[in-house]
PDB file of N, CA and C in Angstrom:
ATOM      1  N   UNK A   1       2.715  21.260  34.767  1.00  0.00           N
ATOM      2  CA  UNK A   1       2.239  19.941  35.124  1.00  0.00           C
ATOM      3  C   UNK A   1       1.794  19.214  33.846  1.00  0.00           C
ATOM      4  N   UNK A   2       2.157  17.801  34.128  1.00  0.00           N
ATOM      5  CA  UNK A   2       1.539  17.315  32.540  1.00  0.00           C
ATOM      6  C   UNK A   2       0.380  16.650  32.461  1.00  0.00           C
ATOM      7  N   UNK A   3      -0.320  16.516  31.414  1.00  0.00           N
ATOM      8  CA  UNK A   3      -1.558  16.419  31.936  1.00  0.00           C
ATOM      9  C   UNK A   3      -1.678  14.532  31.560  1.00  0.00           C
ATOM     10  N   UNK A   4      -2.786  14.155  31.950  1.00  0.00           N
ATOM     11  CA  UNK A   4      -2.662  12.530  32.123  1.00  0.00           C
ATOM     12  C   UNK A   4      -2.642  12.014  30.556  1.00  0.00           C
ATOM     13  N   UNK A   5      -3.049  12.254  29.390  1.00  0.00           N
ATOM     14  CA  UNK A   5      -3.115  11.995  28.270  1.00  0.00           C
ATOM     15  C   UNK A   5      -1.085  11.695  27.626  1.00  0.00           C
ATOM     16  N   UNK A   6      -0.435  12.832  28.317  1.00  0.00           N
ATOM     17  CA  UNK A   6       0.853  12.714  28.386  1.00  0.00           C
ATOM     18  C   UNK A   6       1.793  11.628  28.590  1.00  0.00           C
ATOM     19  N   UNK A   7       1.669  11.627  30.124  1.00  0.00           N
ATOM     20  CA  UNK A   7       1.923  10.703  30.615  1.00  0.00           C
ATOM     21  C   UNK A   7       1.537   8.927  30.413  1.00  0.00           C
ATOM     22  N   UNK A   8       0.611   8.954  30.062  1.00  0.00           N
ATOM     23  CA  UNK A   8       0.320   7.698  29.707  1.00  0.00           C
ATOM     24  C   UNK A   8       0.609   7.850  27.755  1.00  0.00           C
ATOM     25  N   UNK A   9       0.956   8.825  27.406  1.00  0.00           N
ATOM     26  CA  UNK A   9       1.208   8.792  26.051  1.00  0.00           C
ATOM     27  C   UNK A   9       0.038   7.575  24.668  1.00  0.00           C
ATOM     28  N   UNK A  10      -0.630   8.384  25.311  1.00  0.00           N
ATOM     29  CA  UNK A  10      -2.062   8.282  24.653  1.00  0.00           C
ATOM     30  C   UNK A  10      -2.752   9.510  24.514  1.00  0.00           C
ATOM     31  N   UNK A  11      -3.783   9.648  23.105  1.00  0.00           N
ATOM     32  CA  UNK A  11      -3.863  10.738  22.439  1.00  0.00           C
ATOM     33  C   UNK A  11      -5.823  10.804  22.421  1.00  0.00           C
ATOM     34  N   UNK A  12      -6.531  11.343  22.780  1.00  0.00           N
ATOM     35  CA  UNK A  12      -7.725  11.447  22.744  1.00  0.00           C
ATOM     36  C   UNK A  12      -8.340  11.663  21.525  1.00  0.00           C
ATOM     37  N   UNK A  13      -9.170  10.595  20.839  1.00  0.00           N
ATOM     38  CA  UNK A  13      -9.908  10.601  19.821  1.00  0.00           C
ATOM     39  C   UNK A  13     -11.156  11.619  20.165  1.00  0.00           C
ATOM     40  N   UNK A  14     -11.488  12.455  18.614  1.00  0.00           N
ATOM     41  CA  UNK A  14     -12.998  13.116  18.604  1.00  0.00           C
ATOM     42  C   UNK A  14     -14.480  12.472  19.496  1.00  0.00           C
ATOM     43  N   UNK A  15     -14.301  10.863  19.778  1.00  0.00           N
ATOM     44  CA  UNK A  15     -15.285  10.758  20.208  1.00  0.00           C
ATOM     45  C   UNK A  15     -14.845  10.483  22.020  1.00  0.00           C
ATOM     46  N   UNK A  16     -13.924  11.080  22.370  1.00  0.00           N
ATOM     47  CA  UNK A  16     -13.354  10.889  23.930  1.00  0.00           C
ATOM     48  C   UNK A  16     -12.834   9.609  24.121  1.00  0.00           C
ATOM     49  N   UNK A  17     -12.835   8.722  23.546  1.00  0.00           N
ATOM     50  CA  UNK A  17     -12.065   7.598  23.897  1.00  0.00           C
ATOM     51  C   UNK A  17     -10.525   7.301  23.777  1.00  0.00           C
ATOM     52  N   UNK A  18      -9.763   7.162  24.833  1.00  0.00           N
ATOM     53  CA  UNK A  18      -8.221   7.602  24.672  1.00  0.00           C
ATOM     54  C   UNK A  18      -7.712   6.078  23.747  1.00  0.00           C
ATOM     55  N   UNK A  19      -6.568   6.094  23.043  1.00  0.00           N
ATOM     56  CA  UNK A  19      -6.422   5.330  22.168  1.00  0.00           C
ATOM     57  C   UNK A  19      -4.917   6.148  21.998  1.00  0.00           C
ATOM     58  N   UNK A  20      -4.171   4.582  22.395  1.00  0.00           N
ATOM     59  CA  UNK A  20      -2.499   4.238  22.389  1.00  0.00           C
ATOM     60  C   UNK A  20      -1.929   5.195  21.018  1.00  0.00           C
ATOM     61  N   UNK A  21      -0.599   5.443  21.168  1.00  0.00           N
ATOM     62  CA  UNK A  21       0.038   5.669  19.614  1.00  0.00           C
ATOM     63  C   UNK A  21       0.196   4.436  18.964  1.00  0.00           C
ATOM     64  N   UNK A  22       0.488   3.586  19.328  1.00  0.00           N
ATOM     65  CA  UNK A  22       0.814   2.487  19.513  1.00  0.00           C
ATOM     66  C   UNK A  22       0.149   1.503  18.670  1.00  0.00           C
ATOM     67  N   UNK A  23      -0.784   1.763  19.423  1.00  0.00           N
ATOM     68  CA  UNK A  23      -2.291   0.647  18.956  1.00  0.00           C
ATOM     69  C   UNK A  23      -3.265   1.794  17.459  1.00  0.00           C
ATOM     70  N   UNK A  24      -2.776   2.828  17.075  1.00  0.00           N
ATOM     71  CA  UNK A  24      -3.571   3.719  16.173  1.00  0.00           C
ATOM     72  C   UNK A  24      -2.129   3.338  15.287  1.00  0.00           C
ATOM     73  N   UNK A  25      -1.104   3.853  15.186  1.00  0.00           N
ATOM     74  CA  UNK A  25      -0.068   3.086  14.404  1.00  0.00           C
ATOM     75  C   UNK A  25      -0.239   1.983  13.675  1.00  0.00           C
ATOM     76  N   UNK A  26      -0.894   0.393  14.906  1.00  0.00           N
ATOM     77  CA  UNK A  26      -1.048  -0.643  13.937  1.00  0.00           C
ATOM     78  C   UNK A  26      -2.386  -0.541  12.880  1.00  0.00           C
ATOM     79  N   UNK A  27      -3.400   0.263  13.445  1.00  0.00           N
ATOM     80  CA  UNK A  27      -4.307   0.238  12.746  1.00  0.00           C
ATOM     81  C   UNK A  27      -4.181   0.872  11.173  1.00  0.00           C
ATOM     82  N   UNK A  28      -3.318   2.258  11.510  1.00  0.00           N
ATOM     83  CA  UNK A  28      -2.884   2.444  10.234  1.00  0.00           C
ATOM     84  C   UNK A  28      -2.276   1.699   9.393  1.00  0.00           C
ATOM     85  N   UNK A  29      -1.297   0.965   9.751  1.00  0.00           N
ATOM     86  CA  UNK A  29      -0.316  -0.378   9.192  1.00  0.00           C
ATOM     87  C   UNK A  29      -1.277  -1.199   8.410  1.00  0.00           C
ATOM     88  N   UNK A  30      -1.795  -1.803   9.099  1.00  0.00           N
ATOM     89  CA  UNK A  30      -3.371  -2.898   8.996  1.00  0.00           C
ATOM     90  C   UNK A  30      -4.572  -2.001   7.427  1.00  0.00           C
ATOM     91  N   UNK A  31      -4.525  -1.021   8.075  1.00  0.00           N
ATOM     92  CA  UNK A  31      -5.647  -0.447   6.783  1.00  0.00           C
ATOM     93  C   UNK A  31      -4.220  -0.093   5.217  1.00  0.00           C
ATOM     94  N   UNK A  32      -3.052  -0.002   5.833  1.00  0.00           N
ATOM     95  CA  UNK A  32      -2.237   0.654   4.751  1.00  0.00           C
ATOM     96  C   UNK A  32      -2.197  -0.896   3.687  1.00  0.00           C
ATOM     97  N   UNK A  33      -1.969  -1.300   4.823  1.00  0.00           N
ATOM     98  CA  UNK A  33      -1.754  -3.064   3.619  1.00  0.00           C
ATOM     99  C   UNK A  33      -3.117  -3.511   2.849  1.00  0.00           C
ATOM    100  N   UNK A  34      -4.568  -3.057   3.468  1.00  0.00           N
ATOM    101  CA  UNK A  34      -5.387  -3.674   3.517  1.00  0.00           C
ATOM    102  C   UNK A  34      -5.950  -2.906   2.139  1.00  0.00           C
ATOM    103  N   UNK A  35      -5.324  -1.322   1.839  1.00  0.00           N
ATOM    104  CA  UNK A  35      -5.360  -0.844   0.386  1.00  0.00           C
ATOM    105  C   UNK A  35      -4.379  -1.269  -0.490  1.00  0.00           C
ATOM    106  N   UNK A  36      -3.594  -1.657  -0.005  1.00  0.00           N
ATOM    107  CA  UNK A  36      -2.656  -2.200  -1.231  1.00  0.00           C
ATOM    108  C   UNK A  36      -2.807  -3.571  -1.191  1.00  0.00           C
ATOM    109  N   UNK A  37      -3.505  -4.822  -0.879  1.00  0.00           N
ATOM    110  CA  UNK A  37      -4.434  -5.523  -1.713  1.00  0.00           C
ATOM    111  C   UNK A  37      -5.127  -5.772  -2.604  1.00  0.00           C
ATOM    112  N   UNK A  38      -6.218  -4.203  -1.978  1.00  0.00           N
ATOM    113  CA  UNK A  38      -6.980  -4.224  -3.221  1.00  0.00           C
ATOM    114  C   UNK A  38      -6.285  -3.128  -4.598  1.00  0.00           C
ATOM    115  N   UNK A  39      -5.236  -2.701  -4.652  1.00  0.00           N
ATOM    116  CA  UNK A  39      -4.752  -2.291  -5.336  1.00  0.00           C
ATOM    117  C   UNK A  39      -4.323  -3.502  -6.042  1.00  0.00           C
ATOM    118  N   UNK A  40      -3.911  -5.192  -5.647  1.00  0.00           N
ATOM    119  CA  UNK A  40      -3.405  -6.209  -6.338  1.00  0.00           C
ATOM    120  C   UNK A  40      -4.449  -6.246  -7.246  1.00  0.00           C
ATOM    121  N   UNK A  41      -5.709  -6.437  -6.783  1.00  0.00           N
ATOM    122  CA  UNK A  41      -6.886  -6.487  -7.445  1.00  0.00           C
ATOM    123  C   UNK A  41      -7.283  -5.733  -8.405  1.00  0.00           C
ATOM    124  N   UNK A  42      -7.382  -5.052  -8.093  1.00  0.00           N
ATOM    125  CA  UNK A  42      -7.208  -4.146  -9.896  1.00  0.00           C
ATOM    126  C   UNK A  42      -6.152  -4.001 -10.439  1.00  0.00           C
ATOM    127  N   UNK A  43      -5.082  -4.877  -9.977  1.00  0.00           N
ATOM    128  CA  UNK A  43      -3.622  -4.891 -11.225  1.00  0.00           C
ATOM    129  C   UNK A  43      -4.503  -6.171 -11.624  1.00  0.00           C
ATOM    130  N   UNK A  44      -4.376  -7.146 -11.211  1.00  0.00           N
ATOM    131  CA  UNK A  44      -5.003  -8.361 -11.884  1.00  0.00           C
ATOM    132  C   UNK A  44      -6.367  -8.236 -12.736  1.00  0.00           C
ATOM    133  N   UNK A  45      -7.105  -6.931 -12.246  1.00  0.00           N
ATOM    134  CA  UNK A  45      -8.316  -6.552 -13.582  1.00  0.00           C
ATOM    135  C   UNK A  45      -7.680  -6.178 -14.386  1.00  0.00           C
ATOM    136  N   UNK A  46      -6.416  -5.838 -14.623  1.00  0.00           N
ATOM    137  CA  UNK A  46      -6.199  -4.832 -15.823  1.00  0.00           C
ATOM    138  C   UNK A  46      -5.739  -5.960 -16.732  1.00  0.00           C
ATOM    139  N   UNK A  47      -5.186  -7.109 -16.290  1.00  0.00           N
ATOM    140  CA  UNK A  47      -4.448  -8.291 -16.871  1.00  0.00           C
ATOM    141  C   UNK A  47      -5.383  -9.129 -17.540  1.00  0.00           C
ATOM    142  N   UNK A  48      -7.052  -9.049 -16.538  1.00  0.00           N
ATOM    143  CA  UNK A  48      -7.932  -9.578 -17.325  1.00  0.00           C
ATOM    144  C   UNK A  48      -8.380  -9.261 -18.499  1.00  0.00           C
ATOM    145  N   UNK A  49      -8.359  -7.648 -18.259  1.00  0.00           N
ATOM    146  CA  UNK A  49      -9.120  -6.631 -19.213  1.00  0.00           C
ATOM    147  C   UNK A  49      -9.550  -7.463 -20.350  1.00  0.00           C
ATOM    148  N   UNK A  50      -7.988  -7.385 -20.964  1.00  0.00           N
ATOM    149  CA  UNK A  50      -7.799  -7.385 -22.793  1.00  0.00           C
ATOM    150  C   UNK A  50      -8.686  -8.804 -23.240  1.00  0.00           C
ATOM    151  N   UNK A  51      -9.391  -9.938 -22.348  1.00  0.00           N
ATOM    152  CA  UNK A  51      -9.937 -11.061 -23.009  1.00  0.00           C
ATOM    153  C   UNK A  51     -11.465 -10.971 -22.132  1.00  0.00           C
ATOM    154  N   UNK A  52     -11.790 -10.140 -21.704  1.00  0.00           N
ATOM    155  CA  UNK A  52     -13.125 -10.018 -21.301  1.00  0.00           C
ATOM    156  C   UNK A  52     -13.809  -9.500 -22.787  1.00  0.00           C
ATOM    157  N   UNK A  53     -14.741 -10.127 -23.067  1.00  0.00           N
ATOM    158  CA  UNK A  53     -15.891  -9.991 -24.355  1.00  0.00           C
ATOM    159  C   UNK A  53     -16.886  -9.064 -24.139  1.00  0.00           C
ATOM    160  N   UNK A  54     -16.086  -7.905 -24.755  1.00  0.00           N
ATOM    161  CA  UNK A  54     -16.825  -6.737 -25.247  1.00  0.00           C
ATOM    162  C   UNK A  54     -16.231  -5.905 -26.003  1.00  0.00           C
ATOM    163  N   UNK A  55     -16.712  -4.976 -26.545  1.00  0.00           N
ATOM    164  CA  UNK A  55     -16.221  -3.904 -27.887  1.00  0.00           C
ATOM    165  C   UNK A  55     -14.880  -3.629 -27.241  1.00  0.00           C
ATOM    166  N   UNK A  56     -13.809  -3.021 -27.806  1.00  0.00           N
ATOM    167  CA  UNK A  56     -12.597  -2.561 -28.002  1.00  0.00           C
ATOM    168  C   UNK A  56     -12.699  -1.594 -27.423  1.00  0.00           C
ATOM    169  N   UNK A  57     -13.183  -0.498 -27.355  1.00  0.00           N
ATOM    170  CA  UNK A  57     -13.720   0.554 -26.219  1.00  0.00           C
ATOM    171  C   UNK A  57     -13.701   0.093 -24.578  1.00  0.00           C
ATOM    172  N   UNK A  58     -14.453  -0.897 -24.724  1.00  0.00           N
ATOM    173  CA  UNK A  58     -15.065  -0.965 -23.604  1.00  0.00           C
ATOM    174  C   UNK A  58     -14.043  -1.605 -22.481  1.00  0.00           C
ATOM    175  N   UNK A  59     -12.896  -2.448 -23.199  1.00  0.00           N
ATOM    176  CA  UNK A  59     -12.084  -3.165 -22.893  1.00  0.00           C
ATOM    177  C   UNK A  59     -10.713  -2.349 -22.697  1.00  0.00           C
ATOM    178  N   UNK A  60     -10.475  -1.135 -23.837  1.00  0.00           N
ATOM    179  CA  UNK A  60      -9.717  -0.559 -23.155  1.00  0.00           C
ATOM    180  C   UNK A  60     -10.417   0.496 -22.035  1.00  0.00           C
ATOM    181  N   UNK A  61     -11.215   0.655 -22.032  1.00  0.00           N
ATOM    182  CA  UNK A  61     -11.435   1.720 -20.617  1.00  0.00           C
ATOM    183  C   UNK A  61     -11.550   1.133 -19.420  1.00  0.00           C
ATOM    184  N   UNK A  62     -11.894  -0.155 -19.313  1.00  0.00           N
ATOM    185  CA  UNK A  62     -11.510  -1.165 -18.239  1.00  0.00           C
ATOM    186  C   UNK A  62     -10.191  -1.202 -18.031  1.00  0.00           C
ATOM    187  N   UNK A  63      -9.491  -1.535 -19.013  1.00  0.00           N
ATOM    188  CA  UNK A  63      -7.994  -1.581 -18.829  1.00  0.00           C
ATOM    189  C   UNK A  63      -7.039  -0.180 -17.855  1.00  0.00           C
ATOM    190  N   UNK A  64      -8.054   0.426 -18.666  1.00  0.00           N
ATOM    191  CA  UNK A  64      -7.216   1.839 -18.448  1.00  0.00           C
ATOM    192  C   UNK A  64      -7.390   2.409 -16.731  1.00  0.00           C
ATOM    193  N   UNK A  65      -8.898   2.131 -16.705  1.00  0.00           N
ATOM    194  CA  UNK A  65      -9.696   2.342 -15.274  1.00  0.00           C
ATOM    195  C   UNK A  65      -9.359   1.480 -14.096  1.00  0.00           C
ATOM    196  N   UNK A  66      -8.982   0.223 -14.360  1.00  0.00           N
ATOM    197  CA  UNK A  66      -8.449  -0.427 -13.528  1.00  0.00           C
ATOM    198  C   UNK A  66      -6.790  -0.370 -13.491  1.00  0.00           C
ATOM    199  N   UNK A  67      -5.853  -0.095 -14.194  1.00  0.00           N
ATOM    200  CA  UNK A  67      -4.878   0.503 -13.913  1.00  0.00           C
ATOM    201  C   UNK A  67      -4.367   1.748 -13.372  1.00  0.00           C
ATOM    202  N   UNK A  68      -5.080   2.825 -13.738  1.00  0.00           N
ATOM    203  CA  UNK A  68      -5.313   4.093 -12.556  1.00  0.00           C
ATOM    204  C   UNK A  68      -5.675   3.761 -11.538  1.00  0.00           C
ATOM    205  N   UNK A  69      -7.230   2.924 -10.727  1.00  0.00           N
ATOM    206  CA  UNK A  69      -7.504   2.722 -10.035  1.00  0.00           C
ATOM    207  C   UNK A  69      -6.137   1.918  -8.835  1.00  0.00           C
ATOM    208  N   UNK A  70      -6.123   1.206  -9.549  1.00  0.00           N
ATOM    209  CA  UNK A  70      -4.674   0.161  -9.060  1.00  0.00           C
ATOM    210  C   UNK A  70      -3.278   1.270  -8.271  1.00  0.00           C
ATOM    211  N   UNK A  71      -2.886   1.869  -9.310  1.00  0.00           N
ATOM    212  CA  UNK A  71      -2.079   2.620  -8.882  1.00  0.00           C
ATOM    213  C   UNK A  71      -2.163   3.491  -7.934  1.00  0.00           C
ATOM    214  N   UNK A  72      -3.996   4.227  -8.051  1.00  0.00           N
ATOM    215  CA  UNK A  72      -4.054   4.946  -7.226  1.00  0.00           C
ATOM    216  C   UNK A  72      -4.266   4.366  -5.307  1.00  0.00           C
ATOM    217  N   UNK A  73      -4.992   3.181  -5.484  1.00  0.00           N
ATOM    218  CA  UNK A  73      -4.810   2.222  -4.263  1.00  0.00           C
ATOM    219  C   UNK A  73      -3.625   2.012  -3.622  1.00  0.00           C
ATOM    220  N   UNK A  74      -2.518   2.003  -4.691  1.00  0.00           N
ATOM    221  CA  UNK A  74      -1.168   1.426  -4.387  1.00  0.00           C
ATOM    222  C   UNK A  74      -0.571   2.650  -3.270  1.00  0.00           C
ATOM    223  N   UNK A  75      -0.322   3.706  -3.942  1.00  0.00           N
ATOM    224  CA  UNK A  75       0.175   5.093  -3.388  1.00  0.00           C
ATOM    225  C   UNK A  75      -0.664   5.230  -1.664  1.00  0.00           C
ATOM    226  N   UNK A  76      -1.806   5.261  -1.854  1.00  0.00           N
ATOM    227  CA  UNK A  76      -2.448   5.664  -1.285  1.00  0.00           C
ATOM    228  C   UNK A  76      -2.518   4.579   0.072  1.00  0.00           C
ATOM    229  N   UNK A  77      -1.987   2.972   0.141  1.00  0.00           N
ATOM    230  CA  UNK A  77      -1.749   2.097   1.027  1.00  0.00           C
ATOM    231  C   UNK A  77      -0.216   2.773   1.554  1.00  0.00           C
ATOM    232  N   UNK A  78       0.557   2.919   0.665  1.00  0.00           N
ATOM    233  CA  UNK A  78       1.914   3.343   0.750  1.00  0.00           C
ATOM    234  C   UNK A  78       1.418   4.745   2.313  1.00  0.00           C
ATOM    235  N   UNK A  79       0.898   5.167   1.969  1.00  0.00           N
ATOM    236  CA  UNK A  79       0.862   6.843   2.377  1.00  0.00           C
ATOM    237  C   UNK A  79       0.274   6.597   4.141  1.00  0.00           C
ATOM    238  N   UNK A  80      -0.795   5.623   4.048  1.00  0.00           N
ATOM    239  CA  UNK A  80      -1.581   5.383   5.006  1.00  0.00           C
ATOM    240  C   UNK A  80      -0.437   4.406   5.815  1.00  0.00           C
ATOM    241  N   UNK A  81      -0.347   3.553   5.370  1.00  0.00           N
ATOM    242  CA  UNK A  81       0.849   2.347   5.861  1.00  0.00           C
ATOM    243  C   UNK A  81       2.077   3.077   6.641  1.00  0.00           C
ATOM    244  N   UNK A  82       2.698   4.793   6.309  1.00  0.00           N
ATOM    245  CA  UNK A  82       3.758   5.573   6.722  1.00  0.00           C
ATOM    246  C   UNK A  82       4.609   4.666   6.065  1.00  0.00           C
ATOM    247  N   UNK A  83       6.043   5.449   6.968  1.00  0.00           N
ATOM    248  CA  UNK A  83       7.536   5.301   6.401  1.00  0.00           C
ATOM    249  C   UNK A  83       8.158   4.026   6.312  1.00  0.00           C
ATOM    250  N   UNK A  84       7.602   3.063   7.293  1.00  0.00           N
ATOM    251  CA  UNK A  84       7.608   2.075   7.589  1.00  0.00           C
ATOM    252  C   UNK A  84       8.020   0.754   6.571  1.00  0.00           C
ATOM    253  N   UNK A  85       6.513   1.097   5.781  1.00  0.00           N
ATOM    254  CA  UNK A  85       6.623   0.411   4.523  1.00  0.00           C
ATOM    255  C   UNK A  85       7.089   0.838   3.311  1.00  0.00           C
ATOM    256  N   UNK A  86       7.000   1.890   3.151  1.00  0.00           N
ATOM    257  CA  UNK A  86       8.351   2.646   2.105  1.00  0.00           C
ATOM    258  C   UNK A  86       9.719   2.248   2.485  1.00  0.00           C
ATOM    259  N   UNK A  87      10.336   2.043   3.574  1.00  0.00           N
ATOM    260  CA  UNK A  87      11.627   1.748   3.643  1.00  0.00           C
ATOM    261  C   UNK A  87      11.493   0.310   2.963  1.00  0.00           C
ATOM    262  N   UNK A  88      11.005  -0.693   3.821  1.00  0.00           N
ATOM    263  CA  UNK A  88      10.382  -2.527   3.081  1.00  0.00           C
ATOM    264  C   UNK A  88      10.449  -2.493   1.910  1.00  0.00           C
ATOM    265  N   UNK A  89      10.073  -1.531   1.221  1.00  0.00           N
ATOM    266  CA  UNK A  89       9.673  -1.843  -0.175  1.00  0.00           C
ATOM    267  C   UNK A  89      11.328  -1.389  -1.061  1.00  0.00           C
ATOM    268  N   UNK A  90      11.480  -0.147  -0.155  1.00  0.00           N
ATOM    269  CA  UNK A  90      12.601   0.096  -0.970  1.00  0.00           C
ATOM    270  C   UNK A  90      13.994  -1.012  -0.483  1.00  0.00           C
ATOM    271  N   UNK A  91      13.764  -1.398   0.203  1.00  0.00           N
ATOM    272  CA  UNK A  91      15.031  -2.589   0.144  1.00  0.00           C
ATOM    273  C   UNK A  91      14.446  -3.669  -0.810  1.00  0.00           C
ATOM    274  N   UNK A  92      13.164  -4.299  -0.880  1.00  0.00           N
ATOM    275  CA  UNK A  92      12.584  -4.876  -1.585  1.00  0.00           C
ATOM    276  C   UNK A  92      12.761  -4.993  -3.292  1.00  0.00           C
ATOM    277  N   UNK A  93      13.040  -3.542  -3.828  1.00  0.00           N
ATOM    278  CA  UNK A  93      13.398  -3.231  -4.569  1.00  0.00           C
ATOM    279  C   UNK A  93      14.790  -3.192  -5.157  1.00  0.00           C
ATOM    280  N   UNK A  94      15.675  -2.933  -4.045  1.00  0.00           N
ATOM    281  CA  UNK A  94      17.300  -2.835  -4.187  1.00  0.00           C
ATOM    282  C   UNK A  94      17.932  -4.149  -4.001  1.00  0.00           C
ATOM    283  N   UNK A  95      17.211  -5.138  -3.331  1.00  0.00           N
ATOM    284  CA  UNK A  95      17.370  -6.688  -3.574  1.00  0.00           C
ATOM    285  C   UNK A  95      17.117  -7.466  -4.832  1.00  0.00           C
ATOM    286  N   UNK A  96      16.123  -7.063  -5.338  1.00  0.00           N
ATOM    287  CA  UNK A  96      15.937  -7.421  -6.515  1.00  0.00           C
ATOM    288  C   UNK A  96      16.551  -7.248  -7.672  1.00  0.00           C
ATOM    289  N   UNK A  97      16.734  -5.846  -7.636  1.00  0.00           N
ATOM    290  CA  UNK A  97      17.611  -5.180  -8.707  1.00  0.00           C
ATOM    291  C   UNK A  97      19.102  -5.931  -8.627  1.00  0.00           C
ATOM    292  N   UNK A  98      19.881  -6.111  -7.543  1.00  0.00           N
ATOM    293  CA  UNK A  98      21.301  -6.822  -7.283  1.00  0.00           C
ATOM    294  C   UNK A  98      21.232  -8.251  -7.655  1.00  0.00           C
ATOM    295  N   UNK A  99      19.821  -8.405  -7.191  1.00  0.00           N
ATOM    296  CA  UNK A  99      19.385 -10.200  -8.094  1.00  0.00           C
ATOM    297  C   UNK A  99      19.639 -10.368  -9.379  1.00  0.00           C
ATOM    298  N   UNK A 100      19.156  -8.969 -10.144  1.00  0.00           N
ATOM    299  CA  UNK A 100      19.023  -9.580 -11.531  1.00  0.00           C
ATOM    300  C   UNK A 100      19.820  -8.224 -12.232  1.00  0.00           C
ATOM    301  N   UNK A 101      21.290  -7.981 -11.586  1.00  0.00           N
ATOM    302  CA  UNK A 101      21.741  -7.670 -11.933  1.00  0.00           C
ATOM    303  C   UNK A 101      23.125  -7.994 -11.667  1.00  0.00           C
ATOM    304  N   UNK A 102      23.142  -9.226 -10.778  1.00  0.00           N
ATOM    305  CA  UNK A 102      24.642  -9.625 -10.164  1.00  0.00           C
ATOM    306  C   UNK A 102      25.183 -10.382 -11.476  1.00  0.00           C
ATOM    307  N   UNK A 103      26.488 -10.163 -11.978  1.00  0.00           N
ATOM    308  CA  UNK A 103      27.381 -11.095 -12.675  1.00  0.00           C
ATOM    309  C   UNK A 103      27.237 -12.449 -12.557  1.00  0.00           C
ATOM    310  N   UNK A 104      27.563 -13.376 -13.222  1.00  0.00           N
ATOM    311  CA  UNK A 104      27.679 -14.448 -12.972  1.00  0.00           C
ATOM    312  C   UNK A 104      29.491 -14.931 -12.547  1.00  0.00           C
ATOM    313  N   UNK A 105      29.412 -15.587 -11.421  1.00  0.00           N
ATOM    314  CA  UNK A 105      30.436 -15.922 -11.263  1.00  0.00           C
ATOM    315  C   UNK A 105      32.094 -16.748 -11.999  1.00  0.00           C
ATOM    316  N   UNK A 106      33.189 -16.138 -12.331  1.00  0.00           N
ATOM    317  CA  UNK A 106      33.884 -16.866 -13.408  1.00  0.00           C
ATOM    318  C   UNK A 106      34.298 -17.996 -12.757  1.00  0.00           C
ATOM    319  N   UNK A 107      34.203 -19.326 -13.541  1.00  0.00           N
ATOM    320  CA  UNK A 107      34.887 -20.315 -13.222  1.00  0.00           C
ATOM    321  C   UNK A 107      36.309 -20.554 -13.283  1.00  0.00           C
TER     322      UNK A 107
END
């Protein structure tokens, strides 16, 4: 016999409240994008870095810290977001590349 969680194909959270695949899917989606934002955000610190006024040290370890950080946001939206957005991106990518790599047409 199957039991009602089945059938309605909904999955019981730790705190008993049943919750869709469906509706936990978008939430993942929603938080996956919502780290790779702030992953924009520390690409754009790292761009600031080099003219923020302070010692040479201090400016590259900002640089450096906000580019790890960045990257590591990036992956980590990727991962949360699922396959979903890895496929997006990788056409995203293979469009681009044919952009700026198509011939120019002979007259």
């Amino acid at each position: 016999m199957l039991e009602a969680a089945e059938v309605m194909n909904v999955s019981s959270s730790p705190a008993g409240v049943a919750v869709s695949r469906k509706q936990t899917a978008r939430w993942r989606s929603v938080a996956g994008y919502g780290i790779l934002a702030i992953s924009i955000l520390f690409y754009t610190l790292s761009l600031v870095a080099p003219f923020v006024p302070v010692s040479a040290g201090e400016r590259a370890g900002l640089f450096a810290g906000a580019l790890l950080t960045g990257k590591a946001c990036f992956w980590t939206g990727v991962v949360v977001a699922g396959p979903d957005l890895l496929t997006r991106l990788r056409g995203l990518v293979r469009s681009a590349k044919s952009l700026i790599l198509r011939t120019p047409a002979a007259s």
